[in-house]
N, C-alpha and C. Protein backbone atom coordinates (compact mmCIF):
# COMPACT_ATOMS: atom_id res chain seq x y z
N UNK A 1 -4.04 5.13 0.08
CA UNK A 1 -5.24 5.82 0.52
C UNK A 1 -6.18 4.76 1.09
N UNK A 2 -6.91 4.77 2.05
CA UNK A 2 -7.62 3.71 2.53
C UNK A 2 -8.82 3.79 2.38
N UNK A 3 -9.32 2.87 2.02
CA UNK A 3 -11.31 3.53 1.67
C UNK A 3 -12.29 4.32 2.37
N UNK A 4 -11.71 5.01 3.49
CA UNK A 4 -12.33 5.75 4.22
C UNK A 4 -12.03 7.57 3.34
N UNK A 5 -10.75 7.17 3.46
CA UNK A 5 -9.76 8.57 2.79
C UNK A 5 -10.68 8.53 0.84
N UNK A 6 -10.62 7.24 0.52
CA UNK A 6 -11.36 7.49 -1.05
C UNK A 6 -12.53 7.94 -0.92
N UNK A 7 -13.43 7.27 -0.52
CA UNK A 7 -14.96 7.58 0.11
C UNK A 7 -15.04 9.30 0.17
N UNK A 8 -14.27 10.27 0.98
CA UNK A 8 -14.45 11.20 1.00
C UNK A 8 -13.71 11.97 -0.38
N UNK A 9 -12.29 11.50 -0.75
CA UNK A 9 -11.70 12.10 -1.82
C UNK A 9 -13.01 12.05 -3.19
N UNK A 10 -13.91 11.00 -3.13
CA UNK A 10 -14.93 10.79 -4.32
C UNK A 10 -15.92 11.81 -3.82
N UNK A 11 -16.44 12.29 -2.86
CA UNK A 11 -17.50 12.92 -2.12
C UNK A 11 -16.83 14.64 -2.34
N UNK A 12 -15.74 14.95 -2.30
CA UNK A 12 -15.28 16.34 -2.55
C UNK A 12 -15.20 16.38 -4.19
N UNK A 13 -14.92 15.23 -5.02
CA UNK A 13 -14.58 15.38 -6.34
C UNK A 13 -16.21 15.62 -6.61
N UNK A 14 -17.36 14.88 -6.69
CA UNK A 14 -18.21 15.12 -6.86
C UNK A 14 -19.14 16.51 -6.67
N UNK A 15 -19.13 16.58 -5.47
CA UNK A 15 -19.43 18.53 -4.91
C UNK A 15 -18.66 19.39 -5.69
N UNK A 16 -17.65 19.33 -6.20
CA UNK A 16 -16.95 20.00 -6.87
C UNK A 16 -17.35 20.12 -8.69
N UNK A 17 -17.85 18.77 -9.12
CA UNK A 17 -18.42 18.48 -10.09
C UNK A 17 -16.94 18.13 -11.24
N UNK A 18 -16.22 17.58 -10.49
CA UNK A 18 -15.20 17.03 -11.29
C UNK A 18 -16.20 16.03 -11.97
N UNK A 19 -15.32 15.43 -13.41
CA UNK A 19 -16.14 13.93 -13.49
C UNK A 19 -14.84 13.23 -13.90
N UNK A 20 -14.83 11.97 -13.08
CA UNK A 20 -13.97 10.69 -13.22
C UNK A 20 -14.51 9.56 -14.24
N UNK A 21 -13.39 9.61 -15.27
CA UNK A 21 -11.74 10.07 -15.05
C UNK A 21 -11.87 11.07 -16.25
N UNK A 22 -12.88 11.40 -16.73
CA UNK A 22 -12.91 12.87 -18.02
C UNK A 22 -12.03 14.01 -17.18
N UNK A 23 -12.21 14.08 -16.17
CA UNK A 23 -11.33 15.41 -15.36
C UNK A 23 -10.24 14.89 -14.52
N UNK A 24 -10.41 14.05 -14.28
CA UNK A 24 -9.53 13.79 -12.77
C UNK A 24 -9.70 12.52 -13.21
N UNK A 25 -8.10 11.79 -12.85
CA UNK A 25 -7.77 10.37 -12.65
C UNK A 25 -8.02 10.00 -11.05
N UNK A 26 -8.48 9.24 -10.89
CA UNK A 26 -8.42 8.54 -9.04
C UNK A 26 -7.81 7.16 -9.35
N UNK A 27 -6.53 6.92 -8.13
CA UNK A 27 -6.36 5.34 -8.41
C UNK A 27 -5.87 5.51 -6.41
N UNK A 28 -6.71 4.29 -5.91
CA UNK A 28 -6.48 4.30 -4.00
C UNK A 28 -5.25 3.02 -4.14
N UNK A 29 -5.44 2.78 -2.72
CA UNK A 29 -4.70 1.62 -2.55
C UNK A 29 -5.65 0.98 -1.39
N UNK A 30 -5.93 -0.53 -1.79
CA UNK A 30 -7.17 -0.75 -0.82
C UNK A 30 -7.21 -2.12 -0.47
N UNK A 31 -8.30 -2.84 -0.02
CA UNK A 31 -8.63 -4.51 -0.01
C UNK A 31 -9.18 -4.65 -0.98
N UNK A 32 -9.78 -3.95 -1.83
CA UNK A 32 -10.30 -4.26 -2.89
C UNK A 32 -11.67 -4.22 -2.68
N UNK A 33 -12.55 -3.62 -1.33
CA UNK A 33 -13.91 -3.86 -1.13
C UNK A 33 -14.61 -2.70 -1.68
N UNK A 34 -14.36 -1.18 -1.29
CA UNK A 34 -14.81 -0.33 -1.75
C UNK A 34 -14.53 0.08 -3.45
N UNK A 35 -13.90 0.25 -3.81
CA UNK A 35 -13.43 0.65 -4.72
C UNK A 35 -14.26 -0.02 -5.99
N UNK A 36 -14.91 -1.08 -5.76
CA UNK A 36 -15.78 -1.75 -6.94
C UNK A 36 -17.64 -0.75 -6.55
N UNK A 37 -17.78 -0.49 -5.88
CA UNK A 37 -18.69 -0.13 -5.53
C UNK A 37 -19.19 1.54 -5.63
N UNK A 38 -18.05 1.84 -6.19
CA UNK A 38 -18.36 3.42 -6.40
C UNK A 38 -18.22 3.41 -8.30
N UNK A 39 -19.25 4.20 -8.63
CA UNK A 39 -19.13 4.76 -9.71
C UNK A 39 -18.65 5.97 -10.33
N UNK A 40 -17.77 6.00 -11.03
CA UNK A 40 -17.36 4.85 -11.74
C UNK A 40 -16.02 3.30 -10.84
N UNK A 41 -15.89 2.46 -11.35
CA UNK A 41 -15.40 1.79 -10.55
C UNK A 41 -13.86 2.38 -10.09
N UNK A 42 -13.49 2.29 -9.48
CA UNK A 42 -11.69 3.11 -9.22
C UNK A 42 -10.66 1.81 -9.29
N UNK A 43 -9.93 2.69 -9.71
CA UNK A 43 -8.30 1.92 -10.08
C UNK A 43 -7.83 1.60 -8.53
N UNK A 44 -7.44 0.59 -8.09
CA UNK A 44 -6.50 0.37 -7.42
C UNK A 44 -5.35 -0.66 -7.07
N UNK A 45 -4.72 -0.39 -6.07
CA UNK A 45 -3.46 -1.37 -5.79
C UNK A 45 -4.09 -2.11 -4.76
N UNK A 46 -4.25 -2.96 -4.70
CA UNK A 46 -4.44 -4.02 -3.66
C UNK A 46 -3.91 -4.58 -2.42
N UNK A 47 -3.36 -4.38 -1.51
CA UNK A 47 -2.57 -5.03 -0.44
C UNK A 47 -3.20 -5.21 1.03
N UNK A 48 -2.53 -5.50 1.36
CA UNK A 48 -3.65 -6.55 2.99
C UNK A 48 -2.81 -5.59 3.70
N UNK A 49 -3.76 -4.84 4.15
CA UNK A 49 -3.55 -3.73 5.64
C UNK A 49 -3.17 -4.78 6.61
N UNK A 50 -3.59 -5.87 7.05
CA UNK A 50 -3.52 -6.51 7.87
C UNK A 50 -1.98 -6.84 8.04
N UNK A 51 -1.28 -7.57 6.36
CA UNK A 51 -0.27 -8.20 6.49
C UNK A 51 1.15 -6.28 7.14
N UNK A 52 0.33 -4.98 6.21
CA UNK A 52 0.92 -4.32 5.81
C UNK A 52 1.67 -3.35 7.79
N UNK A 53 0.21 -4.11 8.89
CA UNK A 53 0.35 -3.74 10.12
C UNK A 53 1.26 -4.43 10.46
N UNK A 54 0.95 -6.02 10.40
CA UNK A 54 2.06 -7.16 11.03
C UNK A 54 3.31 -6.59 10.59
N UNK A 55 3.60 -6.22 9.57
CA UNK A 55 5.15 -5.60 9.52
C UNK A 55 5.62 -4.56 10.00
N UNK A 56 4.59 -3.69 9.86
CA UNK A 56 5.12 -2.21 10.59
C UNK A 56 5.68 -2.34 12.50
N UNK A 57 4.56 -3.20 13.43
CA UNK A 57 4.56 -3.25 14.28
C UNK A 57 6.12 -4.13 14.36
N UNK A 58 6.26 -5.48 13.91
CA UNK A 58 7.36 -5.92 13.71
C UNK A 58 8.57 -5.22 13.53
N UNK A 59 8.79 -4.11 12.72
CA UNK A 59 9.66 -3.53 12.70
C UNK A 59 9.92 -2.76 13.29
N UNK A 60 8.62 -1.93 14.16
CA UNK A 60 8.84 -0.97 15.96
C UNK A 60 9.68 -2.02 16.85
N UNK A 61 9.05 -3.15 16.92
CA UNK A 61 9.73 -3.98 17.61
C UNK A 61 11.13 -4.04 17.80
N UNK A 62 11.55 -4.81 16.38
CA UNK A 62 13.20 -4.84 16.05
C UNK A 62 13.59 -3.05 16.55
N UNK A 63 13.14 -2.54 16.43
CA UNK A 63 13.91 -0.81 16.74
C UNK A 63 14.00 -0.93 18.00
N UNK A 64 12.74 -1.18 19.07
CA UNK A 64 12.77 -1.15 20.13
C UNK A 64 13.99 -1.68 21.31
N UNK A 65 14.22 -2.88 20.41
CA UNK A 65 15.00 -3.86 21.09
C UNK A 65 16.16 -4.01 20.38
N UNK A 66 16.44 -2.94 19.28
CA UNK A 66 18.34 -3.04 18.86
C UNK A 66 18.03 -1.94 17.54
N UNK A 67 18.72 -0.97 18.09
CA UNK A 67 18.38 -0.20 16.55
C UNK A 67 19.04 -0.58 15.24
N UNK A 68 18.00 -0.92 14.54
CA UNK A 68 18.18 -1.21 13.38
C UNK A 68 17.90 -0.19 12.32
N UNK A 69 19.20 -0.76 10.91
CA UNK A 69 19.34 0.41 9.43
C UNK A 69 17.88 0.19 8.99
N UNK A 70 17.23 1.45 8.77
CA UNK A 70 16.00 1.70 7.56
C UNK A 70 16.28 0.56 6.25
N UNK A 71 15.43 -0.26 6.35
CA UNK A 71 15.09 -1.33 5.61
C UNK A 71 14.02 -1.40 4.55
N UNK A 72 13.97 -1.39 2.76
CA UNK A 72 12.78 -1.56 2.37
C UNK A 72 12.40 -2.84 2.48
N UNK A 73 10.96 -3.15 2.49
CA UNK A 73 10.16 -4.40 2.36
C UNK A 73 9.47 -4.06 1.51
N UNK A 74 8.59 -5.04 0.36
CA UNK A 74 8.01 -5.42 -0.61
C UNK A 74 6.91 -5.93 0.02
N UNK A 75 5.96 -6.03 0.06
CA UNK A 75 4.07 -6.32 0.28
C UNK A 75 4.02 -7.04 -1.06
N UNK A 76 3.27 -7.86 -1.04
CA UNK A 76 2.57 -8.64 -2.36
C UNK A 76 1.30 -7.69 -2.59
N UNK A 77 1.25 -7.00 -3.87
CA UNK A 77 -0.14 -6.67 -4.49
C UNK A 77 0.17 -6.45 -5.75
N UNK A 78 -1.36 -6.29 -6.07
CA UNK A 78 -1.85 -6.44 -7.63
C UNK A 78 -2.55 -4.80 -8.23
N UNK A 79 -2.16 -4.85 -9.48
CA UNK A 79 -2.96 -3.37 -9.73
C UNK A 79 -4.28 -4.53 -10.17
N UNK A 80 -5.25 -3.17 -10.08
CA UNK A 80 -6.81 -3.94 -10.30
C UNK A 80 -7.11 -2.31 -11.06
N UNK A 81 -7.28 -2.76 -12.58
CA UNK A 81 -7.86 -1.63 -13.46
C UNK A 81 -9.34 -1.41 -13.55
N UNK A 82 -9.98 -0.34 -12.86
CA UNK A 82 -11.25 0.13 -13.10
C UNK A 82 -11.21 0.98 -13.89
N UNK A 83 -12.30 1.97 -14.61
CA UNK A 83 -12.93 2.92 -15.15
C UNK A 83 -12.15 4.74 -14.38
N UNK A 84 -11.18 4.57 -13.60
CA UNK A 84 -10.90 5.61 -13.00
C UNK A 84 -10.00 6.58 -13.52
N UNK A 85 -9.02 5.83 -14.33
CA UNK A 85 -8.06 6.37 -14.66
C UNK A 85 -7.95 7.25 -16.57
């Protein structure tokens, strides 16, 4: 989920009058910028959109130019435990 997508998922939970995490667990997947900044703080997974583009595009590439078998890749991240869950 990207902090644009949490930002609003917290903004409908709220109007709604859920309360996190007494009702509802939230955990995003993010840079780690938003997610400290909302109350209560949210659970998330950590990974670099940046590194997470360089691969995707990389791998249009390789398709482009020789089709290649569906491949998993591994991203480096960290869970980061807030108040969300």
């Amino acid at each position: 989920m990207s902090d644009e997508l949490l930002i609003g998922a917290i903004r409908v939970l709220n109007k709604s009058g859920l309360k996190i995490p007494e009702e509802i667990s939230v955990l995003a997947i993010s840079n780690g910028f938003i997610p400290g900044m909302i109350n209560p703080e949210i659970t998330y997974i950590e990974t670099s959109g940046a590194e997470l583009g360089r691969l995707a595009i990389s791998r249009m590439l390789e398709n482009l130019h020789e089709k290649t078998p569906p491949k998993s890749i591994l991203l480096p991240s960290r869970f980061v435990n807030g108040k969300s869950l």
